[in-house]
Structures are given as C-alpha cells and as structure tokens.
Protein backbone atom coordinates (compact mmCIF):
# COMPACT_ATOMS: atom_id res chain seq x y z
CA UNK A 1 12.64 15.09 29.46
CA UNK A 2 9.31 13.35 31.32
CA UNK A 3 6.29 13.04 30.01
CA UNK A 4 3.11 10.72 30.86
CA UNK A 5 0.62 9.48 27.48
CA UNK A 6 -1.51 6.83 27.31
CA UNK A 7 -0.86 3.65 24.59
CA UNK A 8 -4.37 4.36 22.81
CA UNK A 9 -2.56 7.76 21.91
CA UNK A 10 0.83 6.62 20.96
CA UNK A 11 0.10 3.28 19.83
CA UNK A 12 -0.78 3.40 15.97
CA UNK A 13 1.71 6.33 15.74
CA UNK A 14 4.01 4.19 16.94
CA UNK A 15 3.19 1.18 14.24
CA UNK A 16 3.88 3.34 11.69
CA UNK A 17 7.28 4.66 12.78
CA UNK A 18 8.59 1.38 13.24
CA UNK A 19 7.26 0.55 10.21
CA UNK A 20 9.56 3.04 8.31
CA UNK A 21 12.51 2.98 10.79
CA UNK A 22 14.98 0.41 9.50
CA UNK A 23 15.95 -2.54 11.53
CA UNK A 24 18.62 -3.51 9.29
CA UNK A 25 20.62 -0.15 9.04
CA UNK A 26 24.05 0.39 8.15
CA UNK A 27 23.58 3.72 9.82
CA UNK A 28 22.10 2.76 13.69
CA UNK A 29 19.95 6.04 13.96
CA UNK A 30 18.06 4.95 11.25
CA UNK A 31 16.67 2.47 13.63
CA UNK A 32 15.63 5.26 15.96
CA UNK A 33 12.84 7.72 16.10
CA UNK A 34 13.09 10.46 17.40
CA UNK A 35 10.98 12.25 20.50
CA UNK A 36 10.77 15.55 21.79
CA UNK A 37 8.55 16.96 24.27
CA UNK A 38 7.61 20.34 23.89
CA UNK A 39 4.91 22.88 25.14
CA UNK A 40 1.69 20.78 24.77
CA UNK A 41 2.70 18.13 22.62
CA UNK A 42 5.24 14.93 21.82
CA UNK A 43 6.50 14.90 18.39
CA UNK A 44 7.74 11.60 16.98
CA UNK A 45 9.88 11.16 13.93
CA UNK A 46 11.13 8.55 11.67
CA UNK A 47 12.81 8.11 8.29
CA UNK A 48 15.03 5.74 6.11
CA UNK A 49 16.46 9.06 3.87
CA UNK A 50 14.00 7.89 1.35
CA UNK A 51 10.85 8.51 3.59
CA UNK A 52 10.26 11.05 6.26
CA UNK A 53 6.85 10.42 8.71
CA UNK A 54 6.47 12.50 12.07
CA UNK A 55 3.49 12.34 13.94
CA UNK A 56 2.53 15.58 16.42
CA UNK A 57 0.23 14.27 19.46
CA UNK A 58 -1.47 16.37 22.15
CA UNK A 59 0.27 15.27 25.79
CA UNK A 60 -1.08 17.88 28.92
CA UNK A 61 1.14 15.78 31.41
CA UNK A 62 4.89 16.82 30.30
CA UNK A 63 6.63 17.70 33.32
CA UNK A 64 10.62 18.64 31.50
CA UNK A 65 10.72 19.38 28.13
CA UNK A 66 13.57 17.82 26.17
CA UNK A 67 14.48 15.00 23.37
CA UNK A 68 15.96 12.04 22.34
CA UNK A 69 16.00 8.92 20.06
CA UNK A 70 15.51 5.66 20.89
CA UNK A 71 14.62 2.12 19.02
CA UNK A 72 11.50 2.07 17.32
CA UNK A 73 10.96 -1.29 17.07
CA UNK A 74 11.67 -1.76 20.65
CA UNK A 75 9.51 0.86 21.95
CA UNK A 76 6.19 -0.41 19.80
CA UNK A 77 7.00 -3.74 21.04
CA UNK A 78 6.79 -2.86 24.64
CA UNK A 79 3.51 -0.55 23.87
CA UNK A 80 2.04 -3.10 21.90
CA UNK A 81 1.80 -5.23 24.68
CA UNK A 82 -0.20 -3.14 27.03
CA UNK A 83 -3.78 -2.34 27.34
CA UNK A 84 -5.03 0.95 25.68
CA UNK A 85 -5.78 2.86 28.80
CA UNK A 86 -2.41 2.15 30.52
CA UNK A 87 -0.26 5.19 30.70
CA UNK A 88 3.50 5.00 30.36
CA UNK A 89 5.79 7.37 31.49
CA UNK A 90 8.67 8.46 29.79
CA UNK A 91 12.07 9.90 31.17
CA UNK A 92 15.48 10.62 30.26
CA UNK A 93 18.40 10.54 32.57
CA UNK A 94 21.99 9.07 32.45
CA UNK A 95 22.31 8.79 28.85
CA UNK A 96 19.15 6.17 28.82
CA UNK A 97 15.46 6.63 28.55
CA UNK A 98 13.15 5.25 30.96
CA UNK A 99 10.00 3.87 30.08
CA UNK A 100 7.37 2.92 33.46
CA UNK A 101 3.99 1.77 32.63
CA UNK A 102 2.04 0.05 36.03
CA UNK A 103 4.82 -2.41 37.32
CA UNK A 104 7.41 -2.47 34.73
CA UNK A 105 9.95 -0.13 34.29
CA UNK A 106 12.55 -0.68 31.27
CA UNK A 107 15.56 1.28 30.36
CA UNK A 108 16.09 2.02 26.66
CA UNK A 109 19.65 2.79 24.98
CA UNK A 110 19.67 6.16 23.11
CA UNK A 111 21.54 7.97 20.31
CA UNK A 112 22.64 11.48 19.85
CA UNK A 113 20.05 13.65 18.64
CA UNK A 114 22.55 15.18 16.59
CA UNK A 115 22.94 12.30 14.22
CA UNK A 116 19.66 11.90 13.65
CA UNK A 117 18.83 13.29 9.63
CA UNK A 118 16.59 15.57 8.49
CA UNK A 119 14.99 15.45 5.27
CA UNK A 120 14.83 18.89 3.47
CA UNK A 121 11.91 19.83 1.90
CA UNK A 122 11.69 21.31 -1.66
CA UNK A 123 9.06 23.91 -2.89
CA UNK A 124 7.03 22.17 -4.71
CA UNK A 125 5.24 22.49 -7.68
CA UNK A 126 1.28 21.93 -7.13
CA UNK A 127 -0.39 21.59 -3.91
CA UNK A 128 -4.07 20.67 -2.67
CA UNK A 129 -6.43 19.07 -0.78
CA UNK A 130 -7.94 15.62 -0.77
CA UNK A 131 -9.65 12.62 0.81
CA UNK A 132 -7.24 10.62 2.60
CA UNK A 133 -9.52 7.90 1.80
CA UNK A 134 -9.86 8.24 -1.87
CA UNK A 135 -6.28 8.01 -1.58
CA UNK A 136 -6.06 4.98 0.61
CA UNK A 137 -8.61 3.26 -2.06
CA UNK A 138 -6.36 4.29 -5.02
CA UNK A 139 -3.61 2.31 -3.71
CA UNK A 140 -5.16 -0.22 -1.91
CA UNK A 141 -6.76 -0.86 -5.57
CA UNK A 142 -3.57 -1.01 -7.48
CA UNK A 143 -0.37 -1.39 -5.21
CA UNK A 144 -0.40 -5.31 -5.25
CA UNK A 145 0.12 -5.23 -9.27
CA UNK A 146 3.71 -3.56 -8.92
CA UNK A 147 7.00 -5.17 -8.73
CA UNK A 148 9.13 -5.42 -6.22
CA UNK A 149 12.81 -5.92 -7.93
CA UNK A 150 12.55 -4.96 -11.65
CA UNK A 151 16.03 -4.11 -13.47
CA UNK A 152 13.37 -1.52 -14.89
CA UNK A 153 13.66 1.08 -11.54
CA UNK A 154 10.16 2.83 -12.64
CA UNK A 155 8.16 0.10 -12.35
CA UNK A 156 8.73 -0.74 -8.60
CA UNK A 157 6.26 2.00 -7.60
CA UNK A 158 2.87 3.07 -8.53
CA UNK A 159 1.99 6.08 -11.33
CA UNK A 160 -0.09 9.10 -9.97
CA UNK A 161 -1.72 10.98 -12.99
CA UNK A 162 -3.33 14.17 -12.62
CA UNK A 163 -5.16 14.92 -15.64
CA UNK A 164 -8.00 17.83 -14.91
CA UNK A 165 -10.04 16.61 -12.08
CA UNK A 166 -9.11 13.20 -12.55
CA UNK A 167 -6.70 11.16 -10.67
CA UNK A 168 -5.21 8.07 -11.67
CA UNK A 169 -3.18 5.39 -9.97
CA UNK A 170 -1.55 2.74 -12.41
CA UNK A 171 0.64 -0.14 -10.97
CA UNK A 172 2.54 -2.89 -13.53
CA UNK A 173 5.05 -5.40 -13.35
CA UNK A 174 4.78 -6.70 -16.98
CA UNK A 175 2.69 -9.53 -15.92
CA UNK A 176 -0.37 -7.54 -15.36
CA UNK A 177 -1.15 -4.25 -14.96
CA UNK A 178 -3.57 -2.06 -12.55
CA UNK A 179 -5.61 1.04 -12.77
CA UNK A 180 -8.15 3.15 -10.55
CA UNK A 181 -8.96 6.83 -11.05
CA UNK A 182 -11.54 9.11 -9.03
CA UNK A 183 -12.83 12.42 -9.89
CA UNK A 184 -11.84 15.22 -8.03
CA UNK A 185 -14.59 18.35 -7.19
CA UNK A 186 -11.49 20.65 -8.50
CA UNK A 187 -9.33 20.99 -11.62
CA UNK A 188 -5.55 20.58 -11.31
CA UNK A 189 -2.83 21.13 -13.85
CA UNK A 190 -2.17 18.16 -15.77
CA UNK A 191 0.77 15.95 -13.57
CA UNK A 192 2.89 12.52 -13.40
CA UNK A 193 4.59 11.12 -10.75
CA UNK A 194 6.22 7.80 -9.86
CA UNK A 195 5.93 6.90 -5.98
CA UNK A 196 8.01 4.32 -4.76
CA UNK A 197 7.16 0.64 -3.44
CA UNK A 198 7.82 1.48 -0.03
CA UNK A 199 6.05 4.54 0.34
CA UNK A 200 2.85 3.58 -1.30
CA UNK A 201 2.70 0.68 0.75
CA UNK A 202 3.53 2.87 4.10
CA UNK A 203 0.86 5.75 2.79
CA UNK A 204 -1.12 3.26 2.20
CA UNK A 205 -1.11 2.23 6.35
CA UNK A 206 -1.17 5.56 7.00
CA UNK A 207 -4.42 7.12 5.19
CA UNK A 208 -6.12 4.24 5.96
CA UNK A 209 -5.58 5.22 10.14
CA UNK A 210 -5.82 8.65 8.85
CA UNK A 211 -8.42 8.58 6.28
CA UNK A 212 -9.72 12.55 6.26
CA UNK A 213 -8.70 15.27 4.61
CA UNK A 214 -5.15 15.53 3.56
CA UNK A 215 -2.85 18.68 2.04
CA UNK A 216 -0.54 17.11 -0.83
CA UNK A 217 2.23 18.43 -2.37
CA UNK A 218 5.05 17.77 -5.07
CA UNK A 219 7.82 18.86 -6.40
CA UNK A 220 9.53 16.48 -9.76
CA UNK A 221 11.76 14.58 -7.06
CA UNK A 222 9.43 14.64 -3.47
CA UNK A 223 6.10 14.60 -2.30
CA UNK A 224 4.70 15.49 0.61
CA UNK A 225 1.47 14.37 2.30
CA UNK A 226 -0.06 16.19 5.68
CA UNK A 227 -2.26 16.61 8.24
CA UNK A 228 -2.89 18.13 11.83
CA UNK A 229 -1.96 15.12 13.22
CA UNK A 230 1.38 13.73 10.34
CA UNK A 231 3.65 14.77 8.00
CA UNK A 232 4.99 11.99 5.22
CA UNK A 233 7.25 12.86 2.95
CA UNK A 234 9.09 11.01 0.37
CA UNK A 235 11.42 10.95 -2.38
CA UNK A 236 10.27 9.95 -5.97
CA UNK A 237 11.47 7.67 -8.54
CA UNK A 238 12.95 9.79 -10.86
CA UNK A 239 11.74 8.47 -15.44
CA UNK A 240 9.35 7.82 -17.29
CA UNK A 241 6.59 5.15 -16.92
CA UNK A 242 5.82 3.27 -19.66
CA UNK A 243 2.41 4.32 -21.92
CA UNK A 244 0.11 2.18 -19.98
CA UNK A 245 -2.48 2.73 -22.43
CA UNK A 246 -1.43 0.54 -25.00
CA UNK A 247 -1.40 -2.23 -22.24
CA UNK A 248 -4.98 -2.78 -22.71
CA UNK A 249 -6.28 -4.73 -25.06
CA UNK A 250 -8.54 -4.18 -28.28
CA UNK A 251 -10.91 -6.13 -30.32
CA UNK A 252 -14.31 -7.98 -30.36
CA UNK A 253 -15.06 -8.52 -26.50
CA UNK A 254 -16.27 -11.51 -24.74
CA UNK A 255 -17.46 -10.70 -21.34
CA UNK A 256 -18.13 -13.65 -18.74
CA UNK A 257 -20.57 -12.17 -16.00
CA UNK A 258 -19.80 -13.90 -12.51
CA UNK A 259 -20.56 -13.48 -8.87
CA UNK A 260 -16.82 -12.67 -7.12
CA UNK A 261 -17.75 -15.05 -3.89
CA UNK A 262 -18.47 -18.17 -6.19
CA UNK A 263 -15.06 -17.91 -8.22
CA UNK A 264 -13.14 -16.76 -5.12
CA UNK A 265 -13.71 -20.16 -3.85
CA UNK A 266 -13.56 -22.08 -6.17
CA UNK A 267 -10.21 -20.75 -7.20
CA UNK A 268 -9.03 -21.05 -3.76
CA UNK A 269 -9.77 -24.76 -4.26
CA UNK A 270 -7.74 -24.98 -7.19
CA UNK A 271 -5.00 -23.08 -5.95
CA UNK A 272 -4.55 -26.21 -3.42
CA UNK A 273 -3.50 -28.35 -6.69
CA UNK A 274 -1.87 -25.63 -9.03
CA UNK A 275 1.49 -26.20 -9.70
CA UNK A 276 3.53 -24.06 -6.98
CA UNK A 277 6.36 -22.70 -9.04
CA UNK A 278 4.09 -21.42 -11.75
CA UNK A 279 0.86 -20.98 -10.15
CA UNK A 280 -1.18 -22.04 -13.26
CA UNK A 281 -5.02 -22.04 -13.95
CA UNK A 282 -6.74 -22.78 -16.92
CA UNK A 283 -10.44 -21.01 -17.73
CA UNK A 284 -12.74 -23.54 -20.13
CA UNK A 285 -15.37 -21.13 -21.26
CA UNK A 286 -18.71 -22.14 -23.03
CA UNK A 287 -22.05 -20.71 -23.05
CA UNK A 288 -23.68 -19.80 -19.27
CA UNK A 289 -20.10 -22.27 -18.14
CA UNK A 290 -17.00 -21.62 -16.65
CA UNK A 291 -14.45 -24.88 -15.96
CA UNK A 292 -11.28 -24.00 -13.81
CA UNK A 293 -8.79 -26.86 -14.11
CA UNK A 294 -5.21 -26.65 -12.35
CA UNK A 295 -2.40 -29.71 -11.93
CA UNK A 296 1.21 -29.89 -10.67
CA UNK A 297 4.13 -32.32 -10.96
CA UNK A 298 3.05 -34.72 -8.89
CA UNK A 299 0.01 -36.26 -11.23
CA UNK A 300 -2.39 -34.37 -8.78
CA UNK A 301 -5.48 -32.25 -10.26
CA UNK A 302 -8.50 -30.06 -9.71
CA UNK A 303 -11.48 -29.21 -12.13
CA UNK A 304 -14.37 -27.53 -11.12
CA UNK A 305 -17.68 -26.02 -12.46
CA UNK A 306 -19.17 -23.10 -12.18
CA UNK A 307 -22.02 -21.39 -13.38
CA UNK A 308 -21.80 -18.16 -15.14
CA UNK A 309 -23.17 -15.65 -17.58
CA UNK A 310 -21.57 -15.96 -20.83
CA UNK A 311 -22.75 -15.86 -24.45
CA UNK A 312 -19.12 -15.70 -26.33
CA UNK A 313 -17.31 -17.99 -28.21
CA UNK A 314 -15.94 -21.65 -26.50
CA UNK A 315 -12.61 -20.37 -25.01
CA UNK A 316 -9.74 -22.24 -23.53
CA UNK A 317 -6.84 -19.43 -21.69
CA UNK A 318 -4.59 -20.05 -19.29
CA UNK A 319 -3.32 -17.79 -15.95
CA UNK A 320 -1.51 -17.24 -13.28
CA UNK A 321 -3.63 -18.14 -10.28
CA UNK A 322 -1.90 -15.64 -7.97
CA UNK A 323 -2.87 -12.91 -10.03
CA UNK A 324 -6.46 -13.57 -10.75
CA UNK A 325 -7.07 -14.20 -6.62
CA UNK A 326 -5.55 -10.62 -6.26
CA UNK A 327 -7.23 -9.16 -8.23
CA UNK A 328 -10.48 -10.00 -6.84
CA UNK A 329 -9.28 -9.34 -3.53
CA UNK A 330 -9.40 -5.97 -4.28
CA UNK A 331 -12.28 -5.43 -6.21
CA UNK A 332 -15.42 -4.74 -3.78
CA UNK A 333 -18.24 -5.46 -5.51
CA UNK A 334 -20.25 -8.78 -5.23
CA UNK A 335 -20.49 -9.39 -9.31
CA UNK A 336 -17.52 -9.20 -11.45
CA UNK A 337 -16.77 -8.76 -15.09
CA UNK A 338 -14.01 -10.87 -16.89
CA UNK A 339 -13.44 -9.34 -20.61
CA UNK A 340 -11.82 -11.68 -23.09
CA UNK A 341 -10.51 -10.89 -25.82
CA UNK A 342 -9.33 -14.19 -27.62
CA UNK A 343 -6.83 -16.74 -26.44
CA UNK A 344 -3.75 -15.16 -26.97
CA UNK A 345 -4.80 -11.90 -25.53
CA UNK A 346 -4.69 -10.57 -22.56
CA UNK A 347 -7.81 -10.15 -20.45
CA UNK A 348 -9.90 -7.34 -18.29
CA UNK A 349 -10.78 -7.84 -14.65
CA UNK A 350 -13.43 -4.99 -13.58
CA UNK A 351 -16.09 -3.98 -11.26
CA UNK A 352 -19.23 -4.42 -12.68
CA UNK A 353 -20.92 -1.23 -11.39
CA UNK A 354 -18.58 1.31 -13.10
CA UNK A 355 -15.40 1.71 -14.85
CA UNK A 356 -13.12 3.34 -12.44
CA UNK A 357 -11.05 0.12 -11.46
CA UNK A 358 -9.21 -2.08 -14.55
CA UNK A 359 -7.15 -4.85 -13.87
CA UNK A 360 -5.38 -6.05 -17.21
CA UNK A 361 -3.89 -9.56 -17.19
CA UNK A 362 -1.81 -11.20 -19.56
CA UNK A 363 -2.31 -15.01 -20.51
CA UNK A 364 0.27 -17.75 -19.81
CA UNK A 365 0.98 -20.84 -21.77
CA UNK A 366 0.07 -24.03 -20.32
C-alpha cells in the first residue's frame, strides 16, 4: 500500500474515527481503524461493536493498492499537528506503516486486518431522506438533558419519534426532560426508537461536519445513517421509553418574559457562589422582577436583580443552576419564555418564537 492525501482531506475524517475508536479496549483492534486504498479512493473505518463509522475519500495519488489498521488516536494526533495543505504519504512495508509528511517520517505499529470486526447490517424497516442539519439541531437541542449512568438502560440515550411528518427528539434523566420536533415535507409511518448516549453524541459531530442531505435507515435493533462521503451505523437500546407526555406540566400558567443574554449572565454570576455539590438557585418572582439568589457552605452569597416581564403571582422556586444554564445554551433565540406553574411544579423553558423546542424542569428544595 502507498498513497499521498493532503490533511485538509483526511483531517476531520480522522477526528471522528478516533473519536469512536476506543483507547481503552480490552480487544487492541478496537483501537485501530482501518485503511484501504483502492481504485480512486481511501476508505477509513472505525467501530467499538456498538458503532460502526467509515468515511470514503477521493485520493488520485495511490501508487499500490492494499490495507491495514493502525492507531487512530495516534494517527489524528500526528495529522492534527500539521498545516492543511501538507501532504502525507502513507506506506506499508515490514509489518509497519509509514507515515512522511515534509521532514518527518514516523513508523506506526499495525494489526492484522483479519481481526478487525465488521458490523452486519440488518434490513431495515423504514428508510428516507433528510437534512443532516435538522438532525444535527434535534440533538444538539436535546442530547445534554440525558443521563449518562441510569440503572434505567433507556434513558441513557435520546427518543426519535416519527409520527406522520413530524419528528421528535426527547432526552430525560428524571431531573429534567428535553424535546424538539421539526416537520418533515413527507409522511412516514408512525416510529420509536431509542439511540444510545454515545452515538447521539458522535452523530451529533458528524452531521454537524456533514450537515446535507442524509439517507436513514432502521431496523428495531440498528440504525443506519449515510452519505456519499460516510456511513454510521449503530446499535439501539433495545425498551420502552417512558410516556414523556405526562412529564409536562398542567394548570394555570405564569409566564416570565426575559431576554436570554441578561439571565445568562447573571446566572453565570451566581453560579460563582452556588453551592457546588448541589448547584442550587433560587428564582424570587414579582411583578416586571426577577431576584436570583444562590449560597454555599461557606456563609458566602449572591443576589441579583433583574428586570423582566411578568404579571403572575409573587413566586419563590428553587433549581438546579446547571440545568437552567443548559438549557439556555441551547436555545437560540435572544428572548426566552420561563412557564411556571406554581411552586411545587415543575417549570417550562422555551423559545419564544415557536413551540418546537420544550425544556421541562423539575424544582428542587432549598
């Protein structure tokens, strides 16, 4: 095998792979991607059994055809540190790979190609087309509201729900609970699946590098998401997710009207004092007034005021800092609406403009 590419071509590829390559494998190939040179083009492969992402890039300089598998975390740390228009030159000879760009020259340990796994794909059930970006959003939108080590297996991933021509992404971990849909220009039969952590955080990379149109595909255990230029595929968590819709709350609504820059900060500020093991923040609500007060352990405060649109009832609720700060992050719209719905209830983080994006977040005592 020897083959000449430029980083700029290889580079984000490259990110990716390493990114779902595991460093910390039981099984060493699983540290490995895998590269072959063939015809016209350099495919790259990597996987964890769980997820499967290859990557097929246009290369006119490949002088021997042939394959191999070396570390992927060492190989994107060596491209990473060149400039874009540098081309490196790959080789294999002597049971090692050889990697030359300008005056280095490195040689790489490899692993037989035969260990290397292959994930077999299922027929699946539905396929179609989509934005990669209204994808990307989706998640982006609701993947920080999942958890990450729940007893309950289902809720370490993120809910897709085809229903008609919509598409849903709900994310919980109990605490709070997330929810974005967009309307397709196409009806689908009506579908649930349950994407894991790790993958919706990898897709997630990926379609926003990536962000055209996409072919997606599932099956009730795998899903598979392509393009001319990748191929992800992953496994699914297997149950049921909980009824998400009797998460959000009912009852006479209060809605505070506020500008997401001016509570950003000033909850940043707080955030400073908030007590670090349980992140607390209390909202003081009275007409056209919001009063954020947070303390710790150590005797140490922080009260500000802010002003705000608000004609409910005087309100005192308390929160978990993290999760409000979150939740704006994510939210891109320069007004926000906060919809209470009592002290003991939880409330409604939304985007003022339209109803697409619901964050539901339940009060803590304090």
């Amino acid at each position: 095998m020897n083959f000449k590419i430029t980083k700029a071509k290889i580079s984000e590829p490259l990110s990716l792979l390493a990114s779902v390559a595991e460093t910390r494998q039981s099984i060493p190939i699983l540290s490995n991607i895998y590269i072959k040179a063939e015809n016209n083009s350099i495919s790259l492969i990597a996987t964890d059994l769980e997820i499967e992402l290859s990557f097929n890039i246009n290369c006119d300089s490949i002088n021997e055809q042939g394959e191999t598998t070396v570390s992927a975390r060492k190989i994107f740390d060596l491209t990473r540190s060149l400039e874009d228009e540098t081309t490196l030159e790959f080789s294999l000879k002597d049971n090692q790979l050889t990697v030359t760009a300008k005056k280095f020259n490195g040689e790489f340990a490899i692993l037989p190609i035969q260990d290397f796994p292959v994930v077999e794909i299922d027929s699946f059930d539905l396929e179609t087309s989509l934005s990669g970006k209204l994808l990307a959003d989706l998640i982006d939108q609701t993947s920080f509201a999942m958890a990450s080590q729940d007893v309950r297996y289902y809720l370490n991933g993120i809910l897709v729900e085809i229903d008609g021509s919509n598409v849903n992404l709900v994310a919980t971990d109990g605490h709070r609970l997330a929810w974005a849909s967009e309307t397709l220009d196409k009806e689908l039969n009506e579908s649930k699946l349950i994407l894991p952590r790790k993958s919706a955080l990898e897709l997630q990379k990926l379609l926003n590098l990536y962000p055209g149109e996409v072919d997606l595909c599932f099956s009730s255990n795998q899903i598979m998401i392509s393009s001319e230029e990748f191929r992800f595929v992953s496994k699914l968590i297997e149950g049921n997710y909980p009824d998400y819709q009797k998460v959000f709350p009912t009852g006479e609504e209060q809605v505070l009207k506020v500008e997401k820059t001016l509570i950003q900060t000033a909850l940043n500020r707080a955030s400073v004092l908030s007590n670090e093991k349980y992140r607390g923040v209390k909202f003081i609500l009275s007409k056209d007034n919001l009063k954020i007060c947070a303390n710790n352990p150590s005797k140490e405060s922080a009260e500000e005021e802010i002003s705000v649109e608000y004609a409910g009832d005087d309100l005192e609720i308390g929160f978990n800092i993290s999760y409000i700060q979150e939740s704006l992050s994510v939210i891109h719209n320069p007004e926000i609406d906060f919809v209470f719905y009592g002290p003991e209830n939880s409330c409604i983080i939304k985007n003022k403009e339209n109803d697409n994006l619901v964050h539901v977040i339940m009060p803590m005592r304090l």
